[in-house]
Protein backbone atom coordinates (compact mmCIF):
# COMPACT_ATOMS: atom_id res chain seq x y z
CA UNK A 1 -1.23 7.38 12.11
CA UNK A 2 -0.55 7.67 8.42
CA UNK A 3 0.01 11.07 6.59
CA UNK A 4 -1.51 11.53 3.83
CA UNK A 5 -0.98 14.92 2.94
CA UNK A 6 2.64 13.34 1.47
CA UNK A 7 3.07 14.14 -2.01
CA UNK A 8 5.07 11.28 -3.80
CA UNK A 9 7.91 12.19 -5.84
CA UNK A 10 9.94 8.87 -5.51
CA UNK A 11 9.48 7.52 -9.08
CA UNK A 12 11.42 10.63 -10.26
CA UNK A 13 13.88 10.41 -8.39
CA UNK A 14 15.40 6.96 -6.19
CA UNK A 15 15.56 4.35 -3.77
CA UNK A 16 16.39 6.88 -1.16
CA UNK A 17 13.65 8.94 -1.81
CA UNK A 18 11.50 6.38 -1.97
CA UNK A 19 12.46 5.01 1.57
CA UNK A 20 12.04 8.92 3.02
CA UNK A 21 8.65 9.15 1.26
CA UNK A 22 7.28 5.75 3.09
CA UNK A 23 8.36 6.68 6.55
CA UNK A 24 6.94 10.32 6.70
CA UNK A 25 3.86 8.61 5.75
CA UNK A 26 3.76 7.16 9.21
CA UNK A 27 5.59 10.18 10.85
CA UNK A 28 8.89 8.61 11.16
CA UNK A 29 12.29 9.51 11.12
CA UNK A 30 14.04 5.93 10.95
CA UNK A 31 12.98 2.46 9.77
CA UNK A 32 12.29 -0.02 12.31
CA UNK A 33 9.81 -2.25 13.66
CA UNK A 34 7.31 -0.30 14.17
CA UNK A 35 6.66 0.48 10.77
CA UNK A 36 5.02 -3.08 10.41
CA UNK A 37 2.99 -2.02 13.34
CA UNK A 38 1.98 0.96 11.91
CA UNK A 39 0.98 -0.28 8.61
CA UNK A 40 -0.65 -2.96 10.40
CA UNK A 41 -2.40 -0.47 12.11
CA UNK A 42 -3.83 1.22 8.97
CA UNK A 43 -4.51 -2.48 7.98
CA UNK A 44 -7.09 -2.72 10.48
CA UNK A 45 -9.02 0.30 10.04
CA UNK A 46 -9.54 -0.27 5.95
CA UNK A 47 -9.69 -4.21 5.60
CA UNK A 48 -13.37 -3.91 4.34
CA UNK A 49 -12.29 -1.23 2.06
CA UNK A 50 -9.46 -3.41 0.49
CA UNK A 51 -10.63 -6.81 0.35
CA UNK A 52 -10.92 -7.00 -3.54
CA UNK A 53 -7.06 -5.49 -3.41
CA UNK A 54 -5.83 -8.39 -1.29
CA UNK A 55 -8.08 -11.17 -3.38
CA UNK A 56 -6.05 -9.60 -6.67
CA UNK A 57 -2.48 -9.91 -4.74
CA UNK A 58 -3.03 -13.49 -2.61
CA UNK A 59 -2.74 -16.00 -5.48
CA UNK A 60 0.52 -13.84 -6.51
CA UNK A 61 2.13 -13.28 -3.36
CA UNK A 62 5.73 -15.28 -2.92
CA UNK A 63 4.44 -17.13 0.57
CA UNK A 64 1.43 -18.43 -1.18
CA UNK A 65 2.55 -21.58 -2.98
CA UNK A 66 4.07 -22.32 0.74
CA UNK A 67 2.37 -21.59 3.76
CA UNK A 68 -0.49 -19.66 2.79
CA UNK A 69 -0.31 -16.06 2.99
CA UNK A 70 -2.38 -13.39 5.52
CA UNK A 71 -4.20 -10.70 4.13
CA UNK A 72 -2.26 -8.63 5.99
CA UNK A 73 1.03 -9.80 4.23
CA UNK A 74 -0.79 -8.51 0.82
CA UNK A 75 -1.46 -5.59 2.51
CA UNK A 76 2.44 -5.06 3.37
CA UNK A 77 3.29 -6.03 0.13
CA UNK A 78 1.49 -3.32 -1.34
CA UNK A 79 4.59 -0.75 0.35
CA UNK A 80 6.04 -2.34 -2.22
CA UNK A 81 8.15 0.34 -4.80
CA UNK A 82 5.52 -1.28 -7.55
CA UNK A 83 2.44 -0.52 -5.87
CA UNK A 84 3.44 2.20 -2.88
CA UNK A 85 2.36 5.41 -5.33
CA UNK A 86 -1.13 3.99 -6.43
CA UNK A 87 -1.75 2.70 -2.94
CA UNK A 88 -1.10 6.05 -1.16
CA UNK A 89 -3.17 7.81 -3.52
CA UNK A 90 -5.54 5.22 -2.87
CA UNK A 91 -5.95 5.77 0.61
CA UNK A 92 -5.59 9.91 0.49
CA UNK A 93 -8.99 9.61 -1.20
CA UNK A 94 -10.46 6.89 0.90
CA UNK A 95 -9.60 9.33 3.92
CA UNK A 96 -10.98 12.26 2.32
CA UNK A 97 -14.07 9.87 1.33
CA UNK A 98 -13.88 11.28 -2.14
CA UNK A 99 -15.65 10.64 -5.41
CA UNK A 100 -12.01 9.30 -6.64
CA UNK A 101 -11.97 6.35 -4.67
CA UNK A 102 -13.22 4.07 -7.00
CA UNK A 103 -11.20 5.42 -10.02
CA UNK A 104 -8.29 5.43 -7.62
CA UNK A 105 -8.94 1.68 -6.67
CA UNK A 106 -9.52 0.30 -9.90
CA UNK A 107 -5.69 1.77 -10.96
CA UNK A 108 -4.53 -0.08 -8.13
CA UNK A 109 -5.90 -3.17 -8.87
CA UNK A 110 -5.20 -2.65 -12.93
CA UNK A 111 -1.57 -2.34 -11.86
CA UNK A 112 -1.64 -5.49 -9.83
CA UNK A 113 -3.07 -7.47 -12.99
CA UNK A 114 -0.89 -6.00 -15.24
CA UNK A 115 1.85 -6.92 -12.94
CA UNK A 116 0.75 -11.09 -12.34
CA UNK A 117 -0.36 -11.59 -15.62
């Protein structure tokens, strides 16, 4: 479902890059809808891992002050440019269950902050 053996090199580089980078992370070849399945997807399996992530982005996120917003939108949002290298390096080490999750998590959410402050 998602690849996480993807090394990210888009913040040296561009847009482009960045675009190539987020669909081989879910093995594909062209953007279309089912990329919003797919993260969805990944959503579902790591919601309890994340929920502190999505409580940091939901009073931020542009839908809030209208409708609400689903935790699922934070989760998209974080696919974001901003946030797509600390999330993926995020979730390599929740896959690998490694010691680094936590360190990895709290940059994430640092970031996020830093970012809605």
């Amino acid at each position: 479902m998602y690849n996480y053996s993807i090394n990210l090199s888009y913040r040296e580089k561009d847009d482009t890059t960045y675009r190539k980078e987020l669909l081989d992370c879910f093995h594909m070849n062209e953007y279309n809808d089912d990329i919003v399945k797919n993260i969805g997807k990944l959503y579902s399996t790591i919601k309890d891992e994340i929920e502190d992530i999505i409580a940091a982005i939901k009073p931020h996120h542009p839908l809030t002050p209208f409708n609400g917003v689903e935790d699922s939108d934070c989760f998209m949002f974080l696919f974001a440019w901003e946030y797509f290298f600390e999330l993926h390096e995020f979730l390599v080490e929740l896959h690998k269950k490694s010691k680094l999750i936590g360190e990895k998590k709290t940059i994430l959410l640092n970031k996020i902050n830093a970012k809605n402050k």
